[in-house]
Protein backbone atom coordinates (compact mmCIF):
# COMPACT_ATOMS: atom_id res chain seq x y z
CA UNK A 1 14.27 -0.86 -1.43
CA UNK A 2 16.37 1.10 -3.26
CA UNK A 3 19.85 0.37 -2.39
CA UNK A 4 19.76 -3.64 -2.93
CA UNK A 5 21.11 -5.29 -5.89
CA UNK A 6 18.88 -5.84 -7.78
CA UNK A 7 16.00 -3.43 -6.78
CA UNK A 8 13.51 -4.88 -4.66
CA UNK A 9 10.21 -4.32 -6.04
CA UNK A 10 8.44 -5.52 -3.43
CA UNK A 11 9.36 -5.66 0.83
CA UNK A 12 6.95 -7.20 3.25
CA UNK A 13 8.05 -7.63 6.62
CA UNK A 14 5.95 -8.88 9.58
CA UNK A 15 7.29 -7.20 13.40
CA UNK A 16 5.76 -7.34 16.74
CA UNK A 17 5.10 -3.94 16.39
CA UNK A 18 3.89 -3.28 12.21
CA UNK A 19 3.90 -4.83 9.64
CA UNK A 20 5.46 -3.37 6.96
CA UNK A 21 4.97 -3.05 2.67
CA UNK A 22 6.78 -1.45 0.05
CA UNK A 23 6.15 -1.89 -3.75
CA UNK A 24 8.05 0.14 -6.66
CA UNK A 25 7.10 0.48 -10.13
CA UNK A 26 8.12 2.50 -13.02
CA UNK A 27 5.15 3.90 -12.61
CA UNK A 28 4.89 5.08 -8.43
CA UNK A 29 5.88 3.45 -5.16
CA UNK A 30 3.26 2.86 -2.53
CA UNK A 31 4.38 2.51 0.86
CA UNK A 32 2.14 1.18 3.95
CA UNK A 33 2.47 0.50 7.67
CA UNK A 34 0.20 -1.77 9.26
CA UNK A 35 -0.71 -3.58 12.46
CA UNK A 36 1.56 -6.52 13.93
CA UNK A 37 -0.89 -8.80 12.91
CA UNK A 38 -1.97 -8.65 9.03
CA UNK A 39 -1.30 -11.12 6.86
CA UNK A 40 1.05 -10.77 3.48
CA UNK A 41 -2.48 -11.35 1.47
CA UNK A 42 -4.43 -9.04 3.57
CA UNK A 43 -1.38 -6.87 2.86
CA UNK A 44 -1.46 -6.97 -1.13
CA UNK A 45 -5.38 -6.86 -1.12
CA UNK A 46 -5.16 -3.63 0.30
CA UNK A 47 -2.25 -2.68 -2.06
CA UNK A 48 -4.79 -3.78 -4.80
CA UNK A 49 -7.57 -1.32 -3.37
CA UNK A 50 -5.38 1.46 -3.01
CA UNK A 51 -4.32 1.35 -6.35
CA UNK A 52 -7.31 1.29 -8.01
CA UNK A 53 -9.09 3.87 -5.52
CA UNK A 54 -6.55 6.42 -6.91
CA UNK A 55 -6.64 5.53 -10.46
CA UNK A 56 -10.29 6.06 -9.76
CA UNK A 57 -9.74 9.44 -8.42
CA UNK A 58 -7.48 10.44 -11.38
CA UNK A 59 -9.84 9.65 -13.72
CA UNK A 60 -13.12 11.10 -11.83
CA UNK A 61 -11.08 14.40 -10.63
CA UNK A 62 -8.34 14.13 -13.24
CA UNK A 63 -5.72 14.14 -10.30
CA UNK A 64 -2.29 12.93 -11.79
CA UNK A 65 -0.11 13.08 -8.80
CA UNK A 66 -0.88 11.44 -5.12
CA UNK A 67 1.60 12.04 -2.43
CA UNK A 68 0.11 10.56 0.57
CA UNK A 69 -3.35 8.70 1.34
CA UNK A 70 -4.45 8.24 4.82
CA UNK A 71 -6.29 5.03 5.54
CA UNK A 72 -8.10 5.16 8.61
CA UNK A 73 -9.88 1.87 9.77
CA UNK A 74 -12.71 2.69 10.97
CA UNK A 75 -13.33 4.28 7.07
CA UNK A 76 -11.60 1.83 5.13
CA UNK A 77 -14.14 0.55 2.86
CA UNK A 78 -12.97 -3.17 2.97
CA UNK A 79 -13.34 -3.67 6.57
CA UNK A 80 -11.05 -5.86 8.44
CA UNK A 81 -8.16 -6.77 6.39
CA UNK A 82 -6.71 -9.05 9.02
């Protein structure tokens, strides 16, 4: 993402083994690995929810800094994002 001219600002890429998303701002970059099957706008939905979960926790716990966040299924509050 960081080595193309331009900058990408966002990657998607769809395998048979992940699916992958990457999405830079001057603000953070958010990187996520999913299954071989989501779709590009199951993909950004859950780029939308991350985002605003942790602006949510920075304002409730007055984190400023988030290195990694683990999403796990079977406790992903959005259920199936396929």
């Amino acid at each position: 993402m960081h080595s193309a001219t331009p900058p990408l600002k966002i990657y998607f890429r769809g395998g048979q083994t992940e699916t992958l998303l990457g999405w830079v701002t001057s603000g953070f970059e958010l990187y996520a690995a999913f299954g071989p099957l989501v779709t590009k706008p199951a993909a950004i939905n859950v780029r939308v929810a991350v985002v605003v979960a942790v602006a949510m926790l920075a304002l409730v716990c007055g984190v400023v800094s988030v290195i990694c966040v683990p999403v796990v299924s079977a406790w992903w509050p959005l259920g199936d994002v396929a």
